[in-house]
N, C-alpha and C. Protein backbone atom coordinates (compact mmCIF):
# COMPACT_ATOMS: atom_id res chain seq x y z
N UNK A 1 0.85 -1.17 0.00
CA UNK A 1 0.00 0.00 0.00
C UNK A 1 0.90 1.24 0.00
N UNK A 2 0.53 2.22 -0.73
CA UNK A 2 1.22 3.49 -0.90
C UNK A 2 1.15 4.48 0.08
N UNK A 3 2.02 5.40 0.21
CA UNK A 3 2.00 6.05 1.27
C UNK A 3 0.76 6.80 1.25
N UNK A 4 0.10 7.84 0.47
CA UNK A 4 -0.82 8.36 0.18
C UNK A 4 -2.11 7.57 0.49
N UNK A 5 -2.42 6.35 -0.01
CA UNK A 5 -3.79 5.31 0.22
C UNK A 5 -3.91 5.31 1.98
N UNK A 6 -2.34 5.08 2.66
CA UNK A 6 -2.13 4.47 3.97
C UNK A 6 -2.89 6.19 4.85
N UNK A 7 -2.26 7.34 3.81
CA UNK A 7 -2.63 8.40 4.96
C UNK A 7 -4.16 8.94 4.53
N UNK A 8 -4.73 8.43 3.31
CA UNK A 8 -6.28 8.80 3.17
C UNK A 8 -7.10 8.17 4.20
N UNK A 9 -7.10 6.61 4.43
CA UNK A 9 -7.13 5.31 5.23
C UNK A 9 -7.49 6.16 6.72
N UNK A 10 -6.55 6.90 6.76
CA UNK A 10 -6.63 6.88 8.36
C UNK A 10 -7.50 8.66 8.22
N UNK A 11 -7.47 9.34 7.57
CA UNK A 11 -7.78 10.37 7.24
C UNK A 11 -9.57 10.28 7.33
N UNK A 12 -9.70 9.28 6.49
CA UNK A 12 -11.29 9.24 5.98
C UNK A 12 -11.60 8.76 7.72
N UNK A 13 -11.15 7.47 8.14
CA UNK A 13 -11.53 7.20 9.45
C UNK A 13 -11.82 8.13 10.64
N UNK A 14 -10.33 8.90 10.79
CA UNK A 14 -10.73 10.15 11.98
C UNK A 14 -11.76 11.07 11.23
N UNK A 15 -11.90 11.36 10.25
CA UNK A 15 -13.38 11.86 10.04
C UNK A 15 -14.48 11.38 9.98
N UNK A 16 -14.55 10.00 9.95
CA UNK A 16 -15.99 9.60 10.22
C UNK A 16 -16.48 9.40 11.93
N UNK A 17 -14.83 9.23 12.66
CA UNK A 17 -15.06 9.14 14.00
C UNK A 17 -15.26 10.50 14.11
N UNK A 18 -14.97 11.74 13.85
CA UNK A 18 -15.57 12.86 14.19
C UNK A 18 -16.82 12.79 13.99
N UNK A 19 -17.64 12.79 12.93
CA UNK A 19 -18.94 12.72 12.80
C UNK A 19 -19.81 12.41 13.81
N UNK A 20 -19.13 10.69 13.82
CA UNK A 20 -20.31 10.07 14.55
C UNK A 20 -20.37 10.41 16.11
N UNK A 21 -19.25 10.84 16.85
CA UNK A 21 -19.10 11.34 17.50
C UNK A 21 -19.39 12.51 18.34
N UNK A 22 -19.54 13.48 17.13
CA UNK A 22 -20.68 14.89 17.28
C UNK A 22 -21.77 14.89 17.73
N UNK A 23 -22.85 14.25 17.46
CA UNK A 23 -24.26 14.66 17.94
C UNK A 23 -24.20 13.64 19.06
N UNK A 24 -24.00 12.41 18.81
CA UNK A 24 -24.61 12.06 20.32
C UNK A 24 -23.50 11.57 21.30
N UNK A 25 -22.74 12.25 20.82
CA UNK A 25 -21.93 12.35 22.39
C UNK A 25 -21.70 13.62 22.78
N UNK A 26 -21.10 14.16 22.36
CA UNK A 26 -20.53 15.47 22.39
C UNK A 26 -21.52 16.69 22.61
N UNK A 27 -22.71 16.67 21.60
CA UNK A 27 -23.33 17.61 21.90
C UNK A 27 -24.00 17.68 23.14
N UNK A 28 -24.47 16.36 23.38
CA UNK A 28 -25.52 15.59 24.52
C UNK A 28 -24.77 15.89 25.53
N UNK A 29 -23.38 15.71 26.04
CA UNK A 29 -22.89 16.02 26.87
C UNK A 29 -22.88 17.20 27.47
N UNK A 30 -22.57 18.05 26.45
CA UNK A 30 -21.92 19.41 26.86
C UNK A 30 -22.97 20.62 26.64
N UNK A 31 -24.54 20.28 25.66
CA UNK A 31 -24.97 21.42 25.49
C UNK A 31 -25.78 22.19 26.62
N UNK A 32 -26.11 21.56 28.01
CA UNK A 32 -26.63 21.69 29.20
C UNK A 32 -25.82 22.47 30.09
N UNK A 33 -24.60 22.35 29.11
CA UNK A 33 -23.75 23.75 30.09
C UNK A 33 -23.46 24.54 28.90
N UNK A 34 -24.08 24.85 28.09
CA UNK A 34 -24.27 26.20 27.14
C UNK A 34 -22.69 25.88 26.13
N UNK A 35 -22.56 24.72 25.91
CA UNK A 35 -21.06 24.46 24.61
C UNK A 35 -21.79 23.58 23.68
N UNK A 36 -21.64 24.47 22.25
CA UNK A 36 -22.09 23.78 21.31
C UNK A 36 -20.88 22.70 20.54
N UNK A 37 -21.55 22.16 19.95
CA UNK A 37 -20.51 20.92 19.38
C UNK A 37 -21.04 20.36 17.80
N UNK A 38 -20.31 20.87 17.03
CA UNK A 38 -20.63 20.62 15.93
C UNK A 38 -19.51 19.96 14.57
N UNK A 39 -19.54 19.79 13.22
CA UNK A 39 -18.31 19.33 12.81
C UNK A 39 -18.74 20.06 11.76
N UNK A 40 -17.42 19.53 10.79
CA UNK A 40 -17.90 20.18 9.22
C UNK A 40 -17.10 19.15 8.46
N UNK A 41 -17.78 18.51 7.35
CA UNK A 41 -18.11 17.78 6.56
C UNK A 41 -17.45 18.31 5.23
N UNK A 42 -16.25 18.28 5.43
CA UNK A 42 -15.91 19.60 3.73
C UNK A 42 -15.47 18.29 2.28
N UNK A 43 -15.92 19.05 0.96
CA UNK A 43 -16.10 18.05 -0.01
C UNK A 43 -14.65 18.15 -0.69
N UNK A 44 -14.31 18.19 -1.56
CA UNK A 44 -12.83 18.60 -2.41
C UNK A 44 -12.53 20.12 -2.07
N UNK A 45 -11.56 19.82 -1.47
CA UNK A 45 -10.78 21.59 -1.56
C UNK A 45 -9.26 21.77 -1.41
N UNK A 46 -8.87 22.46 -2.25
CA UNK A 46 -7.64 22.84 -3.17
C UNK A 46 -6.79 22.76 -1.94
N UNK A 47 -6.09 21.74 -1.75
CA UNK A 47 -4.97 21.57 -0.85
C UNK A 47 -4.19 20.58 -1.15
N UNK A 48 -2.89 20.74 -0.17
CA UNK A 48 -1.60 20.32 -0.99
C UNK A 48 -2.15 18.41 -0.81
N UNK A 49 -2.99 18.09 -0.38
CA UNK A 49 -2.96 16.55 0.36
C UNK A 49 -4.56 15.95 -0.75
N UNK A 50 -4.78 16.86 -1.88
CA UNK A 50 -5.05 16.22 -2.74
C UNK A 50 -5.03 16.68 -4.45
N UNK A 51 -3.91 17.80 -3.89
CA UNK A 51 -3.25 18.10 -5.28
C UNK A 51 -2.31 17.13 -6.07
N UNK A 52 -2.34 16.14 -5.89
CA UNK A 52 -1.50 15.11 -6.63
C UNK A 52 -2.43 14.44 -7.16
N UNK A 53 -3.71 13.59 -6.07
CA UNK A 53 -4.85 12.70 -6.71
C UNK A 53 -6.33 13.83 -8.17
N UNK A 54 -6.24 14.80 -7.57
CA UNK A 54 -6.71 16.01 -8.52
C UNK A 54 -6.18 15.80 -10.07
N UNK A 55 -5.32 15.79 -10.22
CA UNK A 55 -4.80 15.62 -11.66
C UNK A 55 -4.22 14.01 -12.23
N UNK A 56 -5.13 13.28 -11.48
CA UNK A 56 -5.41 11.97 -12.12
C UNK A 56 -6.51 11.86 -12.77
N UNK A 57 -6.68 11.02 -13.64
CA UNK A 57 -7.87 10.43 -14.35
C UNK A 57 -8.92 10.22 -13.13
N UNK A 58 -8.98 9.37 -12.20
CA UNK A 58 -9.91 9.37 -11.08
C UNK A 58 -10.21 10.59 -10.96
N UNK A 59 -9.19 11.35 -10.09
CA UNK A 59 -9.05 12.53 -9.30
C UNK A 59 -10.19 13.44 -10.52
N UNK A 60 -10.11 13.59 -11.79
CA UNK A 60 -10.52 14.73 -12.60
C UNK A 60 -12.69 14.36 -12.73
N UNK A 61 -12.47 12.63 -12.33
CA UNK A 61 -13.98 12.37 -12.73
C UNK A 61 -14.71 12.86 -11.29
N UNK A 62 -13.78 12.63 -10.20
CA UNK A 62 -14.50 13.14 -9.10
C UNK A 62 -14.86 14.82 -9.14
N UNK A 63 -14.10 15.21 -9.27
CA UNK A 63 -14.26 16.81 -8.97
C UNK A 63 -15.39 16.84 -10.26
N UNK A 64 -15.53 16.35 -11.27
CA UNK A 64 -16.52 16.70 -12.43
C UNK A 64 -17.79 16.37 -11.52
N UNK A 65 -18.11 15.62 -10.84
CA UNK A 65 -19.55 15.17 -10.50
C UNK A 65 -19.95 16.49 -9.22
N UNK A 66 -18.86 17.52 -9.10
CA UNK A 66 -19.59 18.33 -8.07
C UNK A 66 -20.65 19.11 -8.81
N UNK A 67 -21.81 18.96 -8.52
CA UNK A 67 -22.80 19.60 -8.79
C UNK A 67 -22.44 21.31 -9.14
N UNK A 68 -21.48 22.12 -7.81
CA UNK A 68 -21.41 23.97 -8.41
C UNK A 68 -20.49 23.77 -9.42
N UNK A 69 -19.88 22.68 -10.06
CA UNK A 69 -18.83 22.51 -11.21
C UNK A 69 -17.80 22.77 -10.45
N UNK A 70 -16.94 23.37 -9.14
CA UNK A 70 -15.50 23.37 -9.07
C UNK A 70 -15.48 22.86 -8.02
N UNK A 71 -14.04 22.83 -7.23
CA UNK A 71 -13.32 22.31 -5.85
C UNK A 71 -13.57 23.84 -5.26
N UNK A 72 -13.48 23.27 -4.18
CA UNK A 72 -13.89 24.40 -2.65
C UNK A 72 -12.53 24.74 -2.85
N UNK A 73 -12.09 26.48 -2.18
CA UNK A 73 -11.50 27.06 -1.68
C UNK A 73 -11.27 26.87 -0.11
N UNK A 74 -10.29 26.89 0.78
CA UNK A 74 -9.98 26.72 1.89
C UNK A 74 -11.01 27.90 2.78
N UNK A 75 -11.24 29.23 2.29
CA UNK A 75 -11.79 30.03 2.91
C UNK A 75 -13.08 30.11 2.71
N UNK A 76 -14.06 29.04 1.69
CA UNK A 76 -14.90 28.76 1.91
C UNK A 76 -15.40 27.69 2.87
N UNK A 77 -14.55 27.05 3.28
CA UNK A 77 -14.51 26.27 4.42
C UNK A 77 -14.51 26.70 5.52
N UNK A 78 -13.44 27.47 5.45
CA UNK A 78 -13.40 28.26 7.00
C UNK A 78 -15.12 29.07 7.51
N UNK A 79 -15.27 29.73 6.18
CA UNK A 79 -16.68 30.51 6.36
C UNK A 79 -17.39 29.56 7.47
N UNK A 80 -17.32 28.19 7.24
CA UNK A 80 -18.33 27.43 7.60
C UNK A 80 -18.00 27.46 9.35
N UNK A 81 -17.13 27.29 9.19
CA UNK A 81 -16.63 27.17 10.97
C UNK A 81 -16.76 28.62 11.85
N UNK A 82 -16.10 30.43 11.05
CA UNK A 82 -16.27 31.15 11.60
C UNK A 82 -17.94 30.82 12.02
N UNK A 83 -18.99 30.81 10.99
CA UNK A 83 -20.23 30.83 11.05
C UNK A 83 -20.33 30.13 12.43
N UNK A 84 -20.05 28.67 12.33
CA UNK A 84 -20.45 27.53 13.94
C UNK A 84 -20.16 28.59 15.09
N UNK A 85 -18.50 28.86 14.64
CA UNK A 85 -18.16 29.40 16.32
C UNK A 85 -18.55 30.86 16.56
N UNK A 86 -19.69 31.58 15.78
CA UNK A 86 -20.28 32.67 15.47
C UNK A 86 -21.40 32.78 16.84
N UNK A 87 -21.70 33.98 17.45
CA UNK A 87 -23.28 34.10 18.14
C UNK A 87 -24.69 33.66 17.26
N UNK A 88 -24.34 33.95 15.97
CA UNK A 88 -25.27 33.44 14.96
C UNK A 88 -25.89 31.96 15.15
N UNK A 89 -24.77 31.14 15.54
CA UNK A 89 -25.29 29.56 15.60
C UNK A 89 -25.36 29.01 17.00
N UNK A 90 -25.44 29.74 17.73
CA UNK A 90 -25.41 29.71 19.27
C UNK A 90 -26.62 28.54 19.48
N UNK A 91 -27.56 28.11 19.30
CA UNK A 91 -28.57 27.37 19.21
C UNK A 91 -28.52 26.18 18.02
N UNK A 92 -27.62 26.05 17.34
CA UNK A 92 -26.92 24.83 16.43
C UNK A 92 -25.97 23.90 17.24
N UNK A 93 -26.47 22.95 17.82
CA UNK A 93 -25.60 21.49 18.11
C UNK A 93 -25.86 20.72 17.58
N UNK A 94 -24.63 19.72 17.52
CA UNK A 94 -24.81 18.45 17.40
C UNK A 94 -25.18 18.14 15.97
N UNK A 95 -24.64 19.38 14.72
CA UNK A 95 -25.08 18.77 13.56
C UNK A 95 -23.68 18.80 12.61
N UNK A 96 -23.66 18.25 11.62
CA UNK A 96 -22.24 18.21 10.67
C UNK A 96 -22.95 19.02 9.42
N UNK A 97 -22.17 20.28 9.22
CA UNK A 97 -22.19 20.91 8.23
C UNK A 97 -21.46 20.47 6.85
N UNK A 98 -22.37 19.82 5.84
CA UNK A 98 -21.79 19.73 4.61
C UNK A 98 -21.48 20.38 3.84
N UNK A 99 -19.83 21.28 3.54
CA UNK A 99 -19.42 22.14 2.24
C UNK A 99 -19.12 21.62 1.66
N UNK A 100 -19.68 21.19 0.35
CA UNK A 100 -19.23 20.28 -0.45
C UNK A 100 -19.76 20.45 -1.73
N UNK A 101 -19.99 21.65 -2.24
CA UNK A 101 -20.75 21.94 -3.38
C UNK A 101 -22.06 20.76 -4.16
N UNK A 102 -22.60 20.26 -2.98
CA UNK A 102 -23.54 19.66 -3.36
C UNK A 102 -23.43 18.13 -3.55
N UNK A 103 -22.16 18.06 -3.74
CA UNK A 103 -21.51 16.08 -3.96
C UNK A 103 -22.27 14.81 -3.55
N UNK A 104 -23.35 15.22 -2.18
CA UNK A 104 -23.83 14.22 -1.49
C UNK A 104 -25.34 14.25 -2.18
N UNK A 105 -25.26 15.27 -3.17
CA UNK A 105 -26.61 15.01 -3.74
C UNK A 105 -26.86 14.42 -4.97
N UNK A 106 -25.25 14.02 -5.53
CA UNK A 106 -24.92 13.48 -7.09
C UNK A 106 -24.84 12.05 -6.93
């Protein structure tokens, strides 16, 4: 196995243990003392840890099926998190925000 497969492997995992992890533990725990707990779910975005698989044959059919047509920007990501840790979402736990230009709907 390649080094890259070995560090997606563990990559995809600690993010699904984040997930599942979010609402019913985390939020349940902690939102009774006023701490929200939430994750974010981000789809392709322009970074160095999948700028190599990006300009493969795979890499080019995935990014085609995003529904807004491109890869996320890093600071559209972030948007998502200032937003969580915002007064705005003060009453949002326990949910995983999907940026992902739509991917989970293709």
């Amino acid at each position: 196995m390649t080094e890259d497969k070995s560090r997606r492997i563990v990559f995809t995992g600690a993010a699904g243990g984040i997930g599942t992890m979010t609402r019913p533990l985390l939020a349940k725990l902690y939102s009774g003392a006023g701490i929200t707990a939430n994750a974010i779910a981000p789809g392709l975005v322009t970074t160095g840890m999948i700028a190599k698989e990006l300009k493969s044959k795979a890499g080019k059919r995935k990014a085609a099926q995003i529904p807004v047509g491109r890869i996320a920007e890093p600071d559209e990501i972030a948007a998502g998190v200032v937003y969580l840790v915002s007064d705005a979402a003060g009453y949002v736990t326990g949910h995983t925000l999907n940026i992902n230009g739509g991917l989970l709907m293709s």
